[in-house]
PDB file of N, CA and C in Angstrom:
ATOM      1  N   UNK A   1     -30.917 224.674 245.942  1.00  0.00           N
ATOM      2  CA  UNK A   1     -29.805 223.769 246.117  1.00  0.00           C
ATOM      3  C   UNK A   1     -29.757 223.305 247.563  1.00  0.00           C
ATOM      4  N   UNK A   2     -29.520 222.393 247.381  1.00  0.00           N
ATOM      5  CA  UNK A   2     -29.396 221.317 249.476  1.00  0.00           C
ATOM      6  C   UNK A   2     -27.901 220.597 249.071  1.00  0.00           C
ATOM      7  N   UNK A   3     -27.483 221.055 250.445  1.00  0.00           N
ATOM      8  CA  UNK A   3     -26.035 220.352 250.820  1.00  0.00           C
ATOM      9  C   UNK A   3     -26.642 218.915 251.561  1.00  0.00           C
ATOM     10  N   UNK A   4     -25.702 217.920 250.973  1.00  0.00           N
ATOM     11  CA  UNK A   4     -25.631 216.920 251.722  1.00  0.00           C
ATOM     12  C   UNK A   4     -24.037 215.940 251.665  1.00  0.00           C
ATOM     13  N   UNK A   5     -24.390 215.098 252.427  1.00  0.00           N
ATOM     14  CA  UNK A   5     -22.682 214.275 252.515  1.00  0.00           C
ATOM     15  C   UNK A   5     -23.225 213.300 252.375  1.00  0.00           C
ATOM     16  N   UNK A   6     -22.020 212.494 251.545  1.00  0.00           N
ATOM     17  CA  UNK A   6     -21.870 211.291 250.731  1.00  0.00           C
ATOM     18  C   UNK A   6     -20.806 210.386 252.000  1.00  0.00           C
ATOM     19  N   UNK A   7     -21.344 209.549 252.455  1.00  0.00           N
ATOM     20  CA  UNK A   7     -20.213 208.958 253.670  1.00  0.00           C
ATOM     21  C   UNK A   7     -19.778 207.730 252.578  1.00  0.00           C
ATOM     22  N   UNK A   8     -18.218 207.269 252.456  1.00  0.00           N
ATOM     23  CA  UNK A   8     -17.741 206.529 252.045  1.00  0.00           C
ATOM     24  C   UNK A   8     -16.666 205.441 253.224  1.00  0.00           C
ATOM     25  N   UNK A   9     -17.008 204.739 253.403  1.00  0.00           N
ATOM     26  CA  UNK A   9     -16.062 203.531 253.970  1.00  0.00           C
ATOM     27  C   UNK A   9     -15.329 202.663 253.252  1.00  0.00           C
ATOM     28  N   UNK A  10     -14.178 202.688 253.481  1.00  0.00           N
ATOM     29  CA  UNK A  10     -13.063 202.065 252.697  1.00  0.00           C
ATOM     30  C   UNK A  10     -12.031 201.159 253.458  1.00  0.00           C
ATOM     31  N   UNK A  11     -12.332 199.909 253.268  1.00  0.00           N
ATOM     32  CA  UNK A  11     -11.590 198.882 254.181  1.00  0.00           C
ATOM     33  C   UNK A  11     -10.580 198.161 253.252  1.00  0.00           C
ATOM     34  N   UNK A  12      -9.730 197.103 253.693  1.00  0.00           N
ATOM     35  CA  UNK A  12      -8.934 196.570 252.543  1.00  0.00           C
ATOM     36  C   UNK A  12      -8.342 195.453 253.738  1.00  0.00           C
ATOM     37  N   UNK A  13      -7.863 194.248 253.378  1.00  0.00           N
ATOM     38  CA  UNK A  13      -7.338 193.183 253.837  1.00  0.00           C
ATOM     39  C   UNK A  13      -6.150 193.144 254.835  1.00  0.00           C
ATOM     40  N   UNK A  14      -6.185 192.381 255.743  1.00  0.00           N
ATOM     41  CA  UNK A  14      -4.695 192.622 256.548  1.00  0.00           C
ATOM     42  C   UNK A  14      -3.494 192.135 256.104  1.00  0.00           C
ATOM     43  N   UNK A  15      -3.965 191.427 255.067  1.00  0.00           N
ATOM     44  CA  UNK A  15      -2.412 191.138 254.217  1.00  0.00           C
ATOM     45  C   UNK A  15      -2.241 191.980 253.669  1.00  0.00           C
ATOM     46  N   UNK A  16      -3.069 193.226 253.104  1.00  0.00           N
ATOM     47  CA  UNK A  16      -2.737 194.338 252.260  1.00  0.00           C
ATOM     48  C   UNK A  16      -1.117 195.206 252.940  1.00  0.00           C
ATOM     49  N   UNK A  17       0.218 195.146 252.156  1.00  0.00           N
ATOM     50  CA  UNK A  17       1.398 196.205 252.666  1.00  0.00           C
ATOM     51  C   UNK A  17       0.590 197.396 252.592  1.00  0.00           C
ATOM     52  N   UNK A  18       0.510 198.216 253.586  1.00  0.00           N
ATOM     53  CA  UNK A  18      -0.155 199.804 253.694  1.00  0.00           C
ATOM     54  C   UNK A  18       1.252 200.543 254.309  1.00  0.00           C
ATOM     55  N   UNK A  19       2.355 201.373 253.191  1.00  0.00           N
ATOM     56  CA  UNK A  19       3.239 201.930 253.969  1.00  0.00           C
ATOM     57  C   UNK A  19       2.593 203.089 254.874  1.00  0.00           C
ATOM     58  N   UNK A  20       3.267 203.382 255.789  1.00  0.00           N
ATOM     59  CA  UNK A  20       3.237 204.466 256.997  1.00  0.00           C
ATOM     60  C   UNK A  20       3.325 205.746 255.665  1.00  0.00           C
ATOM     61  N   UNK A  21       2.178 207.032 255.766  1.00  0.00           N
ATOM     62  CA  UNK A  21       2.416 208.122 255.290  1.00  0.00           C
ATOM     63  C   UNK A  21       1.338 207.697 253.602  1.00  0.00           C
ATOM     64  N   UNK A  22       0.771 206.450 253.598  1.00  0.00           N
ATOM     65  CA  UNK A  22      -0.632 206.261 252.879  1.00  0.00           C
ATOM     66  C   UNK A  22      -1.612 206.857 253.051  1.00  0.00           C
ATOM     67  N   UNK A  23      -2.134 207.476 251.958  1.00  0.00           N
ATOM     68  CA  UNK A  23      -3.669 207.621 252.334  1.00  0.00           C
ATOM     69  C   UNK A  23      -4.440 207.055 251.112  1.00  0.00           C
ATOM     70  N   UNK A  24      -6.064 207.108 251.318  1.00  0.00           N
ATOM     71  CA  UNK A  24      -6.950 206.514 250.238  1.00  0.00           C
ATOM     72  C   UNK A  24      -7.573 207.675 249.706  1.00  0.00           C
ATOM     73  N   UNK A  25      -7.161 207.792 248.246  1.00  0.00           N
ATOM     74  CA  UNK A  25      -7.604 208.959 247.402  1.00  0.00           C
ATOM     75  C   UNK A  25      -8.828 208.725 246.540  1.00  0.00           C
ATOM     76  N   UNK A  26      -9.951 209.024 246.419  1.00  0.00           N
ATOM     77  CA  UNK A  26     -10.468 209.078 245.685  1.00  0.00           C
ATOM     78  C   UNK A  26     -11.183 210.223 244.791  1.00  0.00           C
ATOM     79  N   UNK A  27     -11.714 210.004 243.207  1.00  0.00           N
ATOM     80  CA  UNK A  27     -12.405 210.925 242.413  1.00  0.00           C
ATOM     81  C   UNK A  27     -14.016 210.607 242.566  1.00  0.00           C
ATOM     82  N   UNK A  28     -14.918 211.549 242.637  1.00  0.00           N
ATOM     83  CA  UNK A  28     -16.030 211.029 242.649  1.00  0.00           C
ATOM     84  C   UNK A  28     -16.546 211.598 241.607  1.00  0.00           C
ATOM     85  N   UNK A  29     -17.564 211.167 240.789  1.00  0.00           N
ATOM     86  CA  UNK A  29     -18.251 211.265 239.608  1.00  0.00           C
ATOM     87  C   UNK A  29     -19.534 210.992 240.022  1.00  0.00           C
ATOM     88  N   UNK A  30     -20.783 212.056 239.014  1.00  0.00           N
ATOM     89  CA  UNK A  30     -22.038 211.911 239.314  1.00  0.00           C
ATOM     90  C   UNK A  30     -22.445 211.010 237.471  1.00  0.00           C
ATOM     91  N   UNK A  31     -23.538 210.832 237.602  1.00  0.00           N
ATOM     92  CA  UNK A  31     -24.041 209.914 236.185  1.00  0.00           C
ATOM     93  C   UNK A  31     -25.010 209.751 236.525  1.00  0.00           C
ATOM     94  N   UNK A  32     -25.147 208.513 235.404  1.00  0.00           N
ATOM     95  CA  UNK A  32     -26.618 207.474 235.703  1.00  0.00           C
ATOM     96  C   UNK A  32     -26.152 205.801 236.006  1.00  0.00           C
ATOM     97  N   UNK A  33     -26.817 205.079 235.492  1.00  0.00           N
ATOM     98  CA  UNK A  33     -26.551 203.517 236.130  1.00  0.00           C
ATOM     99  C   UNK A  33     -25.375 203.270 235.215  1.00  0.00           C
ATOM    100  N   UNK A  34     -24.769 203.364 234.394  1.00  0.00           N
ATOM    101  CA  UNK A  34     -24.482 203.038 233.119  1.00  0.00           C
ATOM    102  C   UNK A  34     -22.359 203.795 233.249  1.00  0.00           C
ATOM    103  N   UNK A  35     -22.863 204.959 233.337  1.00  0.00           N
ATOM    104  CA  UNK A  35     -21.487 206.098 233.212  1.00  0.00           C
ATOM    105  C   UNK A  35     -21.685 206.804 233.939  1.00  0.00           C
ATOM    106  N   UNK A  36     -20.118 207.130 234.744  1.00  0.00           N
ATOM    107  CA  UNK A  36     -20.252 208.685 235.496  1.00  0.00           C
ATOM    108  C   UNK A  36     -19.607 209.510 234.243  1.00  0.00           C
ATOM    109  N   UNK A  37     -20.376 210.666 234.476  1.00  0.00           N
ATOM    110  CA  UNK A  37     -20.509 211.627 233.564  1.00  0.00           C
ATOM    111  C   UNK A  37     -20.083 213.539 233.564  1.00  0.00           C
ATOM    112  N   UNK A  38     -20.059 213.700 234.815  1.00  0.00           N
ATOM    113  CA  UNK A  38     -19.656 214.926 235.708  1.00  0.00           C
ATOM    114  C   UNK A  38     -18.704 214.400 236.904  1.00  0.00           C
ATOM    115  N   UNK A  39     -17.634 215.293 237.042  1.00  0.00           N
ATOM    116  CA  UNK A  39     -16.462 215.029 238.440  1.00  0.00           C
ATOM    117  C   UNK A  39     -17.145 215.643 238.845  1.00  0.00           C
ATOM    118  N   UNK A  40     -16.963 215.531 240.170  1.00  0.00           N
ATOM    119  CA  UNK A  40     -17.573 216.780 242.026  1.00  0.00           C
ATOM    120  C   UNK A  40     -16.281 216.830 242.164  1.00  0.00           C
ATOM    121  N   UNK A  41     -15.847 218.504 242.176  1.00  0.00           N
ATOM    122  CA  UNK A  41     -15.014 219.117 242.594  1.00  0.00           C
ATOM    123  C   UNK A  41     -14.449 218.773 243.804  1.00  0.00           C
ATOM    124  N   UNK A  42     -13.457 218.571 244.601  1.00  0.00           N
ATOM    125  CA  UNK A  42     -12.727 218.139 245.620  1.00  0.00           C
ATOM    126  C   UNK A  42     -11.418 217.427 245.844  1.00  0.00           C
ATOM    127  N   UNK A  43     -10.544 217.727 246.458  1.00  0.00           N
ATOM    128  CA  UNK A  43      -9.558 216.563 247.275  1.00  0.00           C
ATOM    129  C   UNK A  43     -10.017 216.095 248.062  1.00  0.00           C
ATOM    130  N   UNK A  44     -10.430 214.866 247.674  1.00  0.00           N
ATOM    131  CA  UNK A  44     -11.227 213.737 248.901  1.00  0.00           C
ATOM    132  C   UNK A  44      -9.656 212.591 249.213  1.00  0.00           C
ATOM    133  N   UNK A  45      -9.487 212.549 250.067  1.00  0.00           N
ATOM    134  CA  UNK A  45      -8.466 212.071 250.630  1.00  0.00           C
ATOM    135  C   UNK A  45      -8.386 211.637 251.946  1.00  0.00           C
ATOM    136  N   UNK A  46      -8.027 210.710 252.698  1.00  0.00           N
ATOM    137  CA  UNK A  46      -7.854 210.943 254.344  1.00  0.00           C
ATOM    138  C   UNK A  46      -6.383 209.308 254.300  1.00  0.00           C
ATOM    139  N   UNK A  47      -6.017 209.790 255.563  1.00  0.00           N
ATOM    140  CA  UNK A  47      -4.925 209.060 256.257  1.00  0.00           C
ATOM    141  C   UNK A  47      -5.006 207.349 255.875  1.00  0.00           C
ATOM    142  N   UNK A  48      -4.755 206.575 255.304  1.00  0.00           N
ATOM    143  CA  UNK A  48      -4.723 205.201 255.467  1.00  0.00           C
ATOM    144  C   UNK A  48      -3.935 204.688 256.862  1.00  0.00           C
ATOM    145  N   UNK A  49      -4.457 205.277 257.874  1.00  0.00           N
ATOM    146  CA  UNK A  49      -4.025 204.317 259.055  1.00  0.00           C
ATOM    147  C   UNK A  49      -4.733 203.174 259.699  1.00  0.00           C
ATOM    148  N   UNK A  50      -5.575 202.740 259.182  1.00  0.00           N
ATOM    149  CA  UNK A  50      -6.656 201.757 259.940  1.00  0.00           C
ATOM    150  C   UNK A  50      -7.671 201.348 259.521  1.00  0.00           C
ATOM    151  N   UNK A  51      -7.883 199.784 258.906  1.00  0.00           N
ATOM    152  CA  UNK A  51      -8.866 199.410 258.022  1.00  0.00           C
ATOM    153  C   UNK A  51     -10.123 199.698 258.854  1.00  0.00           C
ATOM    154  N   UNK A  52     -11.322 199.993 258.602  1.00  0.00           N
ATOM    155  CA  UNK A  52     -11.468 200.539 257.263  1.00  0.00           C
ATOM    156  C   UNK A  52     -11.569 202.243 257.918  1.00  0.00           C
ATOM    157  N   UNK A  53     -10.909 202.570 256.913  1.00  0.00           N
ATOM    158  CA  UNK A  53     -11.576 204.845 257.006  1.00  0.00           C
ATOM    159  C   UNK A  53     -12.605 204.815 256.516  1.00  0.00           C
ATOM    160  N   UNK A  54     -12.668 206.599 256.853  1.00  0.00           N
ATOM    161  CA  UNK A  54     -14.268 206.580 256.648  1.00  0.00           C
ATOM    162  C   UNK A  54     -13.960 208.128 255.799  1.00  0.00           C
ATOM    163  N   UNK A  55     -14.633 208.603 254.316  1.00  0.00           N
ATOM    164  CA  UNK A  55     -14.207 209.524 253.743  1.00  0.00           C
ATOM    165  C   UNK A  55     -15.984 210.401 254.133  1.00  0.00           C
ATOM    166  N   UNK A  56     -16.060 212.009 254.350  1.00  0.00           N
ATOM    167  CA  UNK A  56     -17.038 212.359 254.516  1.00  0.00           C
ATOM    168  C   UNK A  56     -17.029 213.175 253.581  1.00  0.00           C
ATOM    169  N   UNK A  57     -17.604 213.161 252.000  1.00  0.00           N
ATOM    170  CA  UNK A  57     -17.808 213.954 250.913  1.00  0.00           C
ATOM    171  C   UNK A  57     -18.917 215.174 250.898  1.00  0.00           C
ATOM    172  N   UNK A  58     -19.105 216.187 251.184  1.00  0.00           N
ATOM    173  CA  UNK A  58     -19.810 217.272 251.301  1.00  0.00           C
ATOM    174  C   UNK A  58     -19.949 217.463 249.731  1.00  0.00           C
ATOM    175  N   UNK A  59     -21.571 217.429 249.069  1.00  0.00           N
ATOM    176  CA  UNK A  59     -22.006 217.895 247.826  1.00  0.00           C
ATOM    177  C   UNK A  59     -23.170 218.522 247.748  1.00  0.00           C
ATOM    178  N   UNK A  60     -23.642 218.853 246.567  1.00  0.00           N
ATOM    179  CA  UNK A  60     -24.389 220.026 246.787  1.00  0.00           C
ATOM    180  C   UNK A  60     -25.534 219.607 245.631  1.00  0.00           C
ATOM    181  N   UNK A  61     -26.527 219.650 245.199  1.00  0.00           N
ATOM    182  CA  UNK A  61     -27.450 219.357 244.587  1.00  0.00           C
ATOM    183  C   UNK A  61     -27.245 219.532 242.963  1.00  0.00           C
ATOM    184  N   UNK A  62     -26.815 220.962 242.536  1.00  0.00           N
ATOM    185  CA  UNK A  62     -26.179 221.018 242.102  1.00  0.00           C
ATOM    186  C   UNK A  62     -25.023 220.516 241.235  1.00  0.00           C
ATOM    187  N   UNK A  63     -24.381 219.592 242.096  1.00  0.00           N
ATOM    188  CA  UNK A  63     -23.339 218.457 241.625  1.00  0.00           C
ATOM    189  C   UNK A  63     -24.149 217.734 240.713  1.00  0.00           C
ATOM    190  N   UNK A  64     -25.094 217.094 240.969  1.00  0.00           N
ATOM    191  CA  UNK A  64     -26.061 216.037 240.810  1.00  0.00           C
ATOM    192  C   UNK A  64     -26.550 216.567 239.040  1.00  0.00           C
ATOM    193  N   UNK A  65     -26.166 217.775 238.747  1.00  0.00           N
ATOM    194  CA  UNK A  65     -27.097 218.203 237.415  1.00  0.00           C
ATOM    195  C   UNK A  65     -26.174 218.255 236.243  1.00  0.00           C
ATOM    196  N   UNK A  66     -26.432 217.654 234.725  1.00  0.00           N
ATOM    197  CA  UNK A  66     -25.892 217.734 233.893  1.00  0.00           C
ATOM    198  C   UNK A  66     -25.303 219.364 233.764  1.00  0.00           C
ATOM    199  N   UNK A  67     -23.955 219.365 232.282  1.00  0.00           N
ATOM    200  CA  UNK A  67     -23.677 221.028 232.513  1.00  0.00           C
ATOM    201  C   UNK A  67     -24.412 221.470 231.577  1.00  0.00           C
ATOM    202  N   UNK A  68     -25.378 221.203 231.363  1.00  0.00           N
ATOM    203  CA  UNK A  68     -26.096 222.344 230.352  1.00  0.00           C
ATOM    204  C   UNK A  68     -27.761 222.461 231.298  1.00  0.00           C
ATOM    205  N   UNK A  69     -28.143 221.125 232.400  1.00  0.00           N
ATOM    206  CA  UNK A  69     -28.638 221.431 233.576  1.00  0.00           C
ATOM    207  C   UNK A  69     -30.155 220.493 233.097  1.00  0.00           C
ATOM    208  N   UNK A  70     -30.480 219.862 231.936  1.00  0.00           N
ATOM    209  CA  UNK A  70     -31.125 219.020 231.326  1.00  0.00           C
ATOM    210  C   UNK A  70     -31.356 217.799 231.612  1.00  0.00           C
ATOM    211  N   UNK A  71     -30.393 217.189 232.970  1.00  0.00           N
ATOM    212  CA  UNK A  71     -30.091 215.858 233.228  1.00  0.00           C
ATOM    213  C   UNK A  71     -30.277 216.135 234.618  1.00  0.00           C
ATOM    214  N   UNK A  72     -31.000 215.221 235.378  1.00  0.00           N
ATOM    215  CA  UNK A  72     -30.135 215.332 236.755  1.00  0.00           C
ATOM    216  C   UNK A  72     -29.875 213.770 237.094  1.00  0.00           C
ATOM    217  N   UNK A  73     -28.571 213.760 237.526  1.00  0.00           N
ATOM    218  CA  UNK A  73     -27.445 212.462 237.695  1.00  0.00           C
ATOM    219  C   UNK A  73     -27.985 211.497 238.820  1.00  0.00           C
ATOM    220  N   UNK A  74     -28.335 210.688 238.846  1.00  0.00           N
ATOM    221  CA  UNK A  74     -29.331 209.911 239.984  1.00  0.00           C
ATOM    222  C   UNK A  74     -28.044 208.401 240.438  1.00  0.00           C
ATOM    223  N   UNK A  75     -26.718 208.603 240.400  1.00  0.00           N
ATOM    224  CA  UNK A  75     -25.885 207.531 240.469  1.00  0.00           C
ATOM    225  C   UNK A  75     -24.374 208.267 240.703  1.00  0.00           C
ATOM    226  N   UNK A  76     -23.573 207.916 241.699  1.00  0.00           N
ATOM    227  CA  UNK A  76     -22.280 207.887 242.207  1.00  0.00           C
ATOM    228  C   UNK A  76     -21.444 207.135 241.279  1.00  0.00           C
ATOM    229  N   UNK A  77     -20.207 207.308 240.916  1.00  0.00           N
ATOM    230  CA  UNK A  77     -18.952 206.273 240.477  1.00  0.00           C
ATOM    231  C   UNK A  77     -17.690 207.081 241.287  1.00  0.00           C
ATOM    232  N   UNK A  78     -17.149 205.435 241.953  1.00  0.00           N
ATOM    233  CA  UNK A  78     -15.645 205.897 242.499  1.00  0.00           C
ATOM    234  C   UNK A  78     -14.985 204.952 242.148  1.00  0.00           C
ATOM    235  N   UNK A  79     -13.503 205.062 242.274  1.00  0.00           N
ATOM    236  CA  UNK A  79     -12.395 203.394 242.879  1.00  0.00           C
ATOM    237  C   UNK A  79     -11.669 203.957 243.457  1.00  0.00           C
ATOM    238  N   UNK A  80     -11.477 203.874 244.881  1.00  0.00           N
ATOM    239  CA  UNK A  80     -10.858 204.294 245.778  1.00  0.00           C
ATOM    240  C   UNK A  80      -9.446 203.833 245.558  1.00  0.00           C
ATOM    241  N   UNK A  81      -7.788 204.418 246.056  1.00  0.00           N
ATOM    242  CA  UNK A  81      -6.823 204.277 245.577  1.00  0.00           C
ATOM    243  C   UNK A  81      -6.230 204.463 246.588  1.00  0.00           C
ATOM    244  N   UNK A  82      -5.098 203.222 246.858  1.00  0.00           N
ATOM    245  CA  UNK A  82      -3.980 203.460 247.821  1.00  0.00           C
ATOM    246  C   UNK A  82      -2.822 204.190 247.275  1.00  0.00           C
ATOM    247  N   UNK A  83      -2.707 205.481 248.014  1.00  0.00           N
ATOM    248  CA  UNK A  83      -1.691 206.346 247.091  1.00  0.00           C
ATOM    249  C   UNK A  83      -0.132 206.705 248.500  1.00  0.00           C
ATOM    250  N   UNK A  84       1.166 206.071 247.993  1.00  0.00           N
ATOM    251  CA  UNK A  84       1.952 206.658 249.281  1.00  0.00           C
ATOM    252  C   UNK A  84       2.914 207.069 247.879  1.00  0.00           C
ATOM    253  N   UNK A  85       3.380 208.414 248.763  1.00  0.00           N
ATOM    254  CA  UNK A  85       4.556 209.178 247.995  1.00  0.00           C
ATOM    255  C   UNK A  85       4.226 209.418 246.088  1.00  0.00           C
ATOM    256  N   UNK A  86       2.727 209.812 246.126  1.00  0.00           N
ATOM    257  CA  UNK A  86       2.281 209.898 244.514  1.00  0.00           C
ATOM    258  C   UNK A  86       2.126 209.232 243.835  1.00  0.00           C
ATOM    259  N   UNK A  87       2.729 207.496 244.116  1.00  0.00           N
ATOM    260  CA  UNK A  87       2.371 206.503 243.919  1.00  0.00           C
ATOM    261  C   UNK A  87       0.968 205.742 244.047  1.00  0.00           C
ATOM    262  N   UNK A  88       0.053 205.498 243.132  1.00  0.00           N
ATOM    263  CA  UNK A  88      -1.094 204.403 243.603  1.00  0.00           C
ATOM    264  C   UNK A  88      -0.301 203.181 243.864  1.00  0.00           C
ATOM    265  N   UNK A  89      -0.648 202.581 245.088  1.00  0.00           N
ATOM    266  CA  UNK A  89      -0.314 200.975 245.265  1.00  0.00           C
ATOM    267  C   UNK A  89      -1.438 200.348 245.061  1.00  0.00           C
ATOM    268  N   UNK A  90      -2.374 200.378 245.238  1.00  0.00           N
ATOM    269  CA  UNK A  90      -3.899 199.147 245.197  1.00  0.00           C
ATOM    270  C   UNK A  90      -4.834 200.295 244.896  1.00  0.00           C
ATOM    271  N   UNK A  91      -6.027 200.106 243.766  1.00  0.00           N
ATOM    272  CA  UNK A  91      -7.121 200.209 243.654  1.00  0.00           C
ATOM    273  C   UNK A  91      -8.285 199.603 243.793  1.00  0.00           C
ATOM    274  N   UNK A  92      -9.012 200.025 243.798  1.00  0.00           N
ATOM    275  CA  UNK A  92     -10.557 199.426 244.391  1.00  0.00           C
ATOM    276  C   UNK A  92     -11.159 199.029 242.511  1.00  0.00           C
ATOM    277  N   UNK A  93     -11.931 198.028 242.621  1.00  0.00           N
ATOM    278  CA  UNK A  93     -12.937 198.280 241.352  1.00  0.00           C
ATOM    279  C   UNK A  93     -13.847 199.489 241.288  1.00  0.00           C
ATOM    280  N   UNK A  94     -13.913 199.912 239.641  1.00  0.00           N
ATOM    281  CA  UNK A  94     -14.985 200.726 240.153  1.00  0.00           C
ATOM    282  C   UNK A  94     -16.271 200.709 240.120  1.00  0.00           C
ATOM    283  N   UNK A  95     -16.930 201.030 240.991  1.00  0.00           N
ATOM    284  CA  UNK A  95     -17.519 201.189 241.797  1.00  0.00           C
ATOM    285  C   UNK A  95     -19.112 202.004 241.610  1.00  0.00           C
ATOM    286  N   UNK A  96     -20.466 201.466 241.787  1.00  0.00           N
ATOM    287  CA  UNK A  96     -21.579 202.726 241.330  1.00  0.00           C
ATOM    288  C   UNK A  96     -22.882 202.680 242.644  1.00  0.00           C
ATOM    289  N   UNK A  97     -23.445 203.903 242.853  1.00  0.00           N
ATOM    290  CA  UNK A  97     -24.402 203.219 243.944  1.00  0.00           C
ATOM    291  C   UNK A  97     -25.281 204.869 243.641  1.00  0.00           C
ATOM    292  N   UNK A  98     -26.228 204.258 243.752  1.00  0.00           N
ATOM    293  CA  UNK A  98     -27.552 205.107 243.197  1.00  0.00           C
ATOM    294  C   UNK A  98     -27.662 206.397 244.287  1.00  0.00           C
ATOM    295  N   UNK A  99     -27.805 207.752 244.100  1.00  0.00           N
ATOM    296  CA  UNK A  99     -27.787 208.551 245.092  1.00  0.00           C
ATOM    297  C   UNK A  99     -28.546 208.118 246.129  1.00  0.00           C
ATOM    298  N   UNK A 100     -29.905 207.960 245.938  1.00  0.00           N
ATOM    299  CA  UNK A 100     -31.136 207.450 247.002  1.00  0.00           C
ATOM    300  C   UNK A 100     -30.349 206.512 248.035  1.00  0.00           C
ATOM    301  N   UNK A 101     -29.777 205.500 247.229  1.00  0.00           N
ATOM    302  CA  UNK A 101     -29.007 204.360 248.478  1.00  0.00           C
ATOM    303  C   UNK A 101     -27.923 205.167 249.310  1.00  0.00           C
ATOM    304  N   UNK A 102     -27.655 205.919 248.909  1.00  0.00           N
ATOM    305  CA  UNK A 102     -26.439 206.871 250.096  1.00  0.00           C
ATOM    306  C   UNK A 102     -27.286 207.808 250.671  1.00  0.00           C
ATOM    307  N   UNK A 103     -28.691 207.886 251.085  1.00  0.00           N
ATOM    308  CA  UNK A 103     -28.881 208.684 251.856  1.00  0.00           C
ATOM    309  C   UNK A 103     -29.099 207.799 253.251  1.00  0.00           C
ATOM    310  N   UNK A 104     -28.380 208.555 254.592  1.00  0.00           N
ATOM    311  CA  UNK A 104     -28.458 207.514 255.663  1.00  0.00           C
ATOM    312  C   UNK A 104     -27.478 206.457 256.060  1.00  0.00           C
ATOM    313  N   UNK A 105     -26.827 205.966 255.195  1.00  0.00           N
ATOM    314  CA  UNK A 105     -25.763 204.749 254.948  1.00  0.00           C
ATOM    315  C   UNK A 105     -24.602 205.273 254.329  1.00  0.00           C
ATOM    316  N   UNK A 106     -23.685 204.579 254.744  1.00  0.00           N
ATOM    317  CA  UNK A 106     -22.028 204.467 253.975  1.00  0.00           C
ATOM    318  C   UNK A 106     -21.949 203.947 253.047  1.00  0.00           C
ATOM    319  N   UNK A 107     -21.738 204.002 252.305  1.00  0.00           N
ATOM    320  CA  UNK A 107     -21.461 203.329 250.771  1.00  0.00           C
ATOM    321  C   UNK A 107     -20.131 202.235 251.107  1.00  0.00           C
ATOM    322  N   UNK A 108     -20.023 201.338 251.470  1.00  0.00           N
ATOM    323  CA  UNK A 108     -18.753 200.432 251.265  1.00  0.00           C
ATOM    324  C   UNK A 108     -18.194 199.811 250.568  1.00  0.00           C
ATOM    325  N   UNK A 109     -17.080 200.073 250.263  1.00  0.00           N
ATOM    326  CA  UNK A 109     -15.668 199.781 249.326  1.00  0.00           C
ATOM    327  C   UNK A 109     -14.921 198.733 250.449  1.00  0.00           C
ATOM    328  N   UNK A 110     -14.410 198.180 249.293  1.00  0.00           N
ATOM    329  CA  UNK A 110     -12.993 197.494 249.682  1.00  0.00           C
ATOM    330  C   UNK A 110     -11.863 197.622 248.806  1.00  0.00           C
ATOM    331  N   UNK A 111     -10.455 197.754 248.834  1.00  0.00           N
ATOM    332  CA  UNK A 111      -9.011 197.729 248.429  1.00  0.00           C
ATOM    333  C   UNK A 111      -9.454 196.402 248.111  1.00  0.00           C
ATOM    334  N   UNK A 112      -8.422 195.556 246.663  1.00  0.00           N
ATOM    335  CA  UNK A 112      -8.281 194.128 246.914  1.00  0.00           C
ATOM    336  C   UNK A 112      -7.120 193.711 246.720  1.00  0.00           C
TER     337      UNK A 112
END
């Protein structure tokens, strides 16, 4: 098993209302091109103070493998979510990007 991090950047418009005490929540899912198919365990979350954040996802190889271990998941799915007071205000579309392309690079999102 090899640890690696998934860097996510998440920007959104300056007309976007972002109340004070926002942050951008997201679920991440492993799959193939098609469906995510397995969650990766985590509260991935950080502060919405300043377009764009930057989320640093720590996963593990592991993540990447079907649960019976027959598959291994070669594709990311997210939609990042403006969440204040438990509330979502804005979601992202969602979202897919092949593991290989996140090695080295940020994966970038936008709020719309």
């Amino acid at each position: 098993m090899s640890k690696e991090t998934l860097t996510i950047e998440v920007s959104w418009p300056a007309s976007l209302a972002v109340p004070e005490g926002s942050t951008i929540d997201i679920q991440l899912w492993a799959g193939n091109d098609k469906a995510g198919y397995s969650m990766i365990d985590g509260d991935f979350s950080t502060p919405a103070t300043a377009s764009p954040v930057t989320l640093e996802i720590p996963y593990d190889s592991q993540d990447l493998q079907s649960h019976d271990g027959t598959t291994t998941w070669d594709h990311f799915h997210t939609s990042p979510r403006l969440v204040h007071g438990g509330f979502i205000k804005n979601i992202a579309y969602a979202e897919k990007i092949s593991v290989a392309q996140t090695k080295g690079a940020a994966w970038k999102m936008a709020l719309r």
